[in-house]
C-alpha atoms as a PDB file:
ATOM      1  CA  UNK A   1      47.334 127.918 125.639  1.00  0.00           C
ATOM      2  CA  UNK A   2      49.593 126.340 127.308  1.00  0.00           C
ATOM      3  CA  UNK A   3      50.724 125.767 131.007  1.00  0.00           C
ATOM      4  CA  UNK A   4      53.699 128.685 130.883  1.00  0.00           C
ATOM      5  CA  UNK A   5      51.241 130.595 128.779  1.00  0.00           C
ATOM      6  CA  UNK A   6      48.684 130.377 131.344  1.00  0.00           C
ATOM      7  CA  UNK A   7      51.159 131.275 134.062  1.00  0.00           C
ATOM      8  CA  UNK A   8      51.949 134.445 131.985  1.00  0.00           C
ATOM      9  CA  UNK A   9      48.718 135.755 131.967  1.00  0.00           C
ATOM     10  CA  UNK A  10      48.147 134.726 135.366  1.00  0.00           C
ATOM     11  CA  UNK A  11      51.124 137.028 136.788  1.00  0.00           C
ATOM     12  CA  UNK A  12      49.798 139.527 134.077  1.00  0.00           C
ATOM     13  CA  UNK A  13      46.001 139.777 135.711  1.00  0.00           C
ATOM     14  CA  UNK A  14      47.884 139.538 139.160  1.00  0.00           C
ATOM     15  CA  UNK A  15      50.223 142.707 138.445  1.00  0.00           C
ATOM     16  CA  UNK A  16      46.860 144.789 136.880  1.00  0.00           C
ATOM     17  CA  UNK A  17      44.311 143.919 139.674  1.00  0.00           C
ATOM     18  CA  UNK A  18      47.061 144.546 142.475  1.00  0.00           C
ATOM     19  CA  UNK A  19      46.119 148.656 142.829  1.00  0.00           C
ATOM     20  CA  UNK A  20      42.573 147.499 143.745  1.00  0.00           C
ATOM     21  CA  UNK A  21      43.844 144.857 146.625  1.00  0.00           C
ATOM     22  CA  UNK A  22      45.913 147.632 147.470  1.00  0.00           C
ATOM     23  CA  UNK A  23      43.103 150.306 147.390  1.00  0.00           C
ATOM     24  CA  UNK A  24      40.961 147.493 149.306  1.00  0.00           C
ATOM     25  CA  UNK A  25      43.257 146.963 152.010  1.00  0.00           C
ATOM     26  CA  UNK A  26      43.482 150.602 152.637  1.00  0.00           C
ATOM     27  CA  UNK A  27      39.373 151.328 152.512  1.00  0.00           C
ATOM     28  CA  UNK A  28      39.416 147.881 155.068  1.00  0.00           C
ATOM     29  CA  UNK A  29      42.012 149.457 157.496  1.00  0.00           C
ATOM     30  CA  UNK A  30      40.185 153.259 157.788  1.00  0.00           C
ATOM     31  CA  UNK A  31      37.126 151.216 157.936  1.00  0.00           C
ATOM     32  CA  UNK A  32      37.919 149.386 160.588  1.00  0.00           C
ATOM     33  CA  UNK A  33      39.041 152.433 162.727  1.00  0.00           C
ATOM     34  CA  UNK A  34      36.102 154.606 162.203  1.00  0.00           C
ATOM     35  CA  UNK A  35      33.984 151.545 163.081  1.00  0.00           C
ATOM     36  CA  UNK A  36      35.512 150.687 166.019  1.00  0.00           C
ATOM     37  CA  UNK A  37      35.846 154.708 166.863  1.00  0.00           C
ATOM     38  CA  UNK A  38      31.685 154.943 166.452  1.00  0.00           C
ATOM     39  CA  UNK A  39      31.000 151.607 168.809  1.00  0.00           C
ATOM     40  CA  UNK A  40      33.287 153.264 171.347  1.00  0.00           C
ATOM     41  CA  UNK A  41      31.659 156.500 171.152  1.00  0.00           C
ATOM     42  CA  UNK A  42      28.396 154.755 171.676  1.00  0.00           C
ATOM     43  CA  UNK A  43      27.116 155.053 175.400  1.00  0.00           C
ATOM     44  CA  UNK A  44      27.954 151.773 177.679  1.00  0.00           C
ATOM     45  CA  UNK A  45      24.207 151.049 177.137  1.00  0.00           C
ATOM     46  CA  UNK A  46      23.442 151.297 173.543  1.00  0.00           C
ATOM     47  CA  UNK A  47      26.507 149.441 172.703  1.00  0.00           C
ATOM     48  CA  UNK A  48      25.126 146.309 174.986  1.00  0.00           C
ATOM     49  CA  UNK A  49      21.576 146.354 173.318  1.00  0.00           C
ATOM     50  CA  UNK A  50      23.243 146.504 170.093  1.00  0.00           C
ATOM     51  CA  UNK A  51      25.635 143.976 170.387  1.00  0.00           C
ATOM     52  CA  UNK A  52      22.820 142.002 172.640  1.00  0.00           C
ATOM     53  CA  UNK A  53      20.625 142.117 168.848  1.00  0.00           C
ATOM     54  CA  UNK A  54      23.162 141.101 166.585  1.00  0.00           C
ATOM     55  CA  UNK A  55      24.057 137.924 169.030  1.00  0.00           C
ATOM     56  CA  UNK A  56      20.286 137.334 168.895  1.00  0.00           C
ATOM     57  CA  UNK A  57      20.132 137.799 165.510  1.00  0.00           C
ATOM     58  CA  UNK A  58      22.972 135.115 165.159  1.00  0.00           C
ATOM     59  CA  UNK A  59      21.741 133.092 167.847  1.00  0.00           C
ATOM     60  CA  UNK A  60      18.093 132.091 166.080  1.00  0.00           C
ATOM     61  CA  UNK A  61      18.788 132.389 162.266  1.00  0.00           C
ATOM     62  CA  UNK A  62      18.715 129.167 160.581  1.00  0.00           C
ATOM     63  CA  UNK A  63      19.213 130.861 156.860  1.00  0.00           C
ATOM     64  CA  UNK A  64      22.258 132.040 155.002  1.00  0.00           C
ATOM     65  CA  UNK A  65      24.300 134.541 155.190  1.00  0.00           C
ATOM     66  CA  UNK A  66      22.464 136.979 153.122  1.00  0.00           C
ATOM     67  CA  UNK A  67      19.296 135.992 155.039  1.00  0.00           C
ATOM     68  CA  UNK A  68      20.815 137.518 158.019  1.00  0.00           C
ATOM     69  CA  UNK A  69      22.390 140.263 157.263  1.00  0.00           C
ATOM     70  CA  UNK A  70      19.431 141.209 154.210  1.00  0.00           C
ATOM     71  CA  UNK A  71      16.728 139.982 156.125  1.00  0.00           C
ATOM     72  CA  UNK A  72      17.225 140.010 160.089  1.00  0.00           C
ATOM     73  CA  UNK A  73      19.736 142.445 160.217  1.00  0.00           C
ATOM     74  CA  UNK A  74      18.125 144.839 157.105  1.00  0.00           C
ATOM     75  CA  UNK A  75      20.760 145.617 155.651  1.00  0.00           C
ATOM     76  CA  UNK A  76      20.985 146.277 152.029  1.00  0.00           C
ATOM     77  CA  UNK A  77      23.161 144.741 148.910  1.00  0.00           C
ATOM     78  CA  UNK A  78      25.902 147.430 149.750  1.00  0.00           C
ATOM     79  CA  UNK A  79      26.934 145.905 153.269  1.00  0.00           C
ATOM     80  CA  UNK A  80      27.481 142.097 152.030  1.00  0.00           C
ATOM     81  CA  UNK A  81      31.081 142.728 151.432  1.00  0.00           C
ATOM     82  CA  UNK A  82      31.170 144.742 154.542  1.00  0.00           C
ATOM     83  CA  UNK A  83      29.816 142.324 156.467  1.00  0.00           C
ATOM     84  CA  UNK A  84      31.618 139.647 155.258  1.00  0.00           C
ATOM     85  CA  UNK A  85      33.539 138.362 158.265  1.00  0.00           C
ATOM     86  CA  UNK A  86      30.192 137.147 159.597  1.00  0.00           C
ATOM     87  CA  UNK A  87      30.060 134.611 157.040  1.00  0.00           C
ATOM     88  CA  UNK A  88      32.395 132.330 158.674  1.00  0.00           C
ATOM     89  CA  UNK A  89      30.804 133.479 162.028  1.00  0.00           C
ATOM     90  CA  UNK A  90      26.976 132.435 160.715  1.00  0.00           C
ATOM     91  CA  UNK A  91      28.433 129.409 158.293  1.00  0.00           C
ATOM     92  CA  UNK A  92      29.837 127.823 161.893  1.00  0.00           C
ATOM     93  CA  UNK A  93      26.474 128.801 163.985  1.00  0.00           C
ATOM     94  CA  UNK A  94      24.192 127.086 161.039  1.00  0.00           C
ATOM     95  CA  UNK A  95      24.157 124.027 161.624  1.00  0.00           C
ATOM     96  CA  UNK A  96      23.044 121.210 158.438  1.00  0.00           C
ATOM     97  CA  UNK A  97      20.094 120.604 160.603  1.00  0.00           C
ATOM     98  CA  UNK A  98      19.000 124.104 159.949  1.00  0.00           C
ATOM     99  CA  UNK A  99      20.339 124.123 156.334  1.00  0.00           C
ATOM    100  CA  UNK A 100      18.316 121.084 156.207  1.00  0.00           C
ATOM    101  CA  UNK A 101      14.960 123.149 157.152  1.00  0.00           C
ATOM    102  CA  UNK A 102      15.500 126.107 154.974  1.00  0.00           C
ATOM    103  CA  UNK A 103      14.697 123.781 151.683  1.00  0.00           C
ATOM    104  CA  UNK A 104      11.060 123.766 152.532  1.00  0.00           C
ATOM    105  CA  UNK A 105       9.808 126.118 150.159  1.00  0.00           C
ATOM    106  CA  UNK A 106       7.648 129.403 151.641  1.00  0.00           C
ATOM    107  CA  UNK A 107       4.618 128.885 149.520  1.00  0.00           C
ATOM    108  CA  UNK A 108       3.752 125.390 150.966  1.00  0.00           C
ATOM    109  CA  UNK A 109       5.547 126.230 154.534  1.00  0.00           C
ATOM    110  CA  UNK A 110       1.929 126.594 156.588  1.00  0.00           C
ATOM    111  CA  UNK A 111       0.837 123.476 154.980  1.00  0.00           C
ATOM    112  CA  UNK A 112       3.793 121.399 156.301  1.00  0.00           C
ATOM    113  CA  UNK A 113       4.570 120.118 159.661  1.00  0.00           C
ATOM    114  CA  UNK A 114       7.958 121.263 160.406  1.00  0.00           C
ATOM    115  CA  UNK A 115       7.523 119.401 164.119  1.00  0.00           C
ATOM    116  CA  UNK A 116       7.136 116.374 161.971  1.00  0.00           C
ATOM    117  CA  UNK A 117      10.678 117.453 160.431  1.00  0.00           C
ATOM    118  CA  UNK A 118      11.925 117.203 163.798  1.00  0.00           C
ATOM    119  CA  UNK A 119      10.676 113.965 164.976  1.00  0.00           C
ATOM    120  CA  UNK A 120      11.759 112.311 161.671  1.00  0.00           C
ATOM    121  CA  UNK A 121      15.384 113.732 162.373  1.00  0.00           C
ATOM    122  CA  UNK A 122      15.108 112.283 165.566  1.00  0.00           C
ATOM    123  CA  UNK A 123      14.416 109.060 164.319  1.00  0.00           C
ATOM    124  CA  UNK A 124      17.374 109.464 162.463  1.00  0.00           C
ATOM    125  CA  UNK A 125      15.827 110.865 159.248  1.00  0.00           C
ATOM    126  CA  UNK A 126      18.794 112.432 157.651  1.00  0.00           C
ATOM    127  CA  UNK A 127      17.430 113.461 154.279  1.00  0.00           C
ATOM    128  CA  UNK A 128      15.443 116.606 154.220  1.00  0.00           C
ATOM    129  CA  UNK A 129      14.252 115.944 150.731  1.00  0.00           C
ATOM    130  CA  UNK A 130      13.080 112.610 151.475  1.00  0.00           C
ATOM    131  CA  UNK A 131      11.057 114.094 154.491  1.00  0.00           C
ATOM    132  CA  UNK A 132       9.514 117.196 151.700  1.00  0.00           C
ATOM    133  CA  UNK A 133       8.642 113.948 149.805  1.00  0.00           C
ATOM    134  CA  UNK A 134       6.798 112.174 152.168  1.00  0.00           C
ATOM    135  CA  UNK A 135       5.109 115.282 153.371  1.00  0.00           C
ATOM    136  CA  UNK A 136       4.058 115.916 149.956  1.00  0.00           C
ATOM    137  CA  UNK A 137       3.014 112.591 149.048  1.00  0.00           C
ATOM    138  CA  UNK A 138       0.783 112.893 152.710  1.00  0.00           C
ATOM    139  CA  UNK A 139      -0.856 116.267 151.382  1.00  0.00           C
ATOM    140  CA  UNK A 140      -1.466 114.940 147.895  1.00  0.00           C
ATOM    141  CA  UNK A 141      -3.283 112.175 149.462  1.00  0.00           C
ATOM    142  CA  UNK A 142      -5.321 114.214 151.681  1.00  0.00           C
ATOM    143  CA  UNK A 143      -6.124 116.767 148.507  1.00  0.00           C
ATOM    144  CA  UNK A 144      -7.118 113.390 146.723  1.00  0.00           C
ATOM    145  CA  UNK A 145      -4.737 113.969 144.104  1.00  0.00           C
ATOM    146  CA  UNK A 146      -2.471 111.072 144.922  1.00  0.00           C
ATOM    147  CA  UNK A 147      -1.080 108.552 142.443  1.00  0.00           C
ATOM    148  CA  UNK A 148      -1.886 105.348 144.750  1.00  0.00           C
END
């Protein structure tokens, strides 16, 4: 296929998908109303718990997107799309420092020393994996199981 070819059927998947965009855009807009509509219609102190949680909940999570808005916020699969302005909102609070965390896996989590983590960044440790591999290597040689 060739570039104009490509172009073609390009336009073509453009002209066919453009009722859902326009469907989408629609859903968005009435969406967006009755949301705002039930928050107003919330009393004065309801509406400044709930938005005091969800700045909480974006305050202290260190995890993705669907972390927060599966986990913290329990939410299901339905309200990722939703939700999906506060991926740019948690993507700018989550910093690679707590990216950097998140790759210790749950299983062995008790068993390592995520203050260590932090002293080694502050040392100016900048590769989580290489801290996982030391910490590793230092419960291997406690378990005896070591290479050395």
């Amino acid at each position: 296929m060739d570039r104009d070819e490509r172009r073609r059927a390009f336009d073509k998947l453009l002209l066919a998908i453009e009722p859902i965009r326009a469907a989408h855009l629609e859903w968005r807009a009435t969406f967006e109303a009755e949301s705002s509509a039930a928050f107003m219609s919330i009393d004065y102190e309801t509406r400044l718990k709930l938005v005091f949680h969800v700045f909480r909940m974006l305050a202290t999570n260190v995890g993705s997107y669907r972390y927060l808005i599966y986990d913290k916020l329990g939410f299901g699969m339905d309200a990722y799309a939703v939700l999906f302005d506060g991926l740019d909102i948690n993507n700018a609070l989550v910093t690679k420092h707590d990216r950097d965390r998140t790759i210790v896996p749950t299983d062995v989590d008790s068993e390592l020393d995520l203050e260590a983590f932090d002293e080694y960044r502050e040392r100016g440790g900048e590769d989580a994996a290489a801290w996982f591999e030391l910490q590793t290597a230092r419960l291997d040689s406690e378990e005896g199981t070591s290479p050395e």
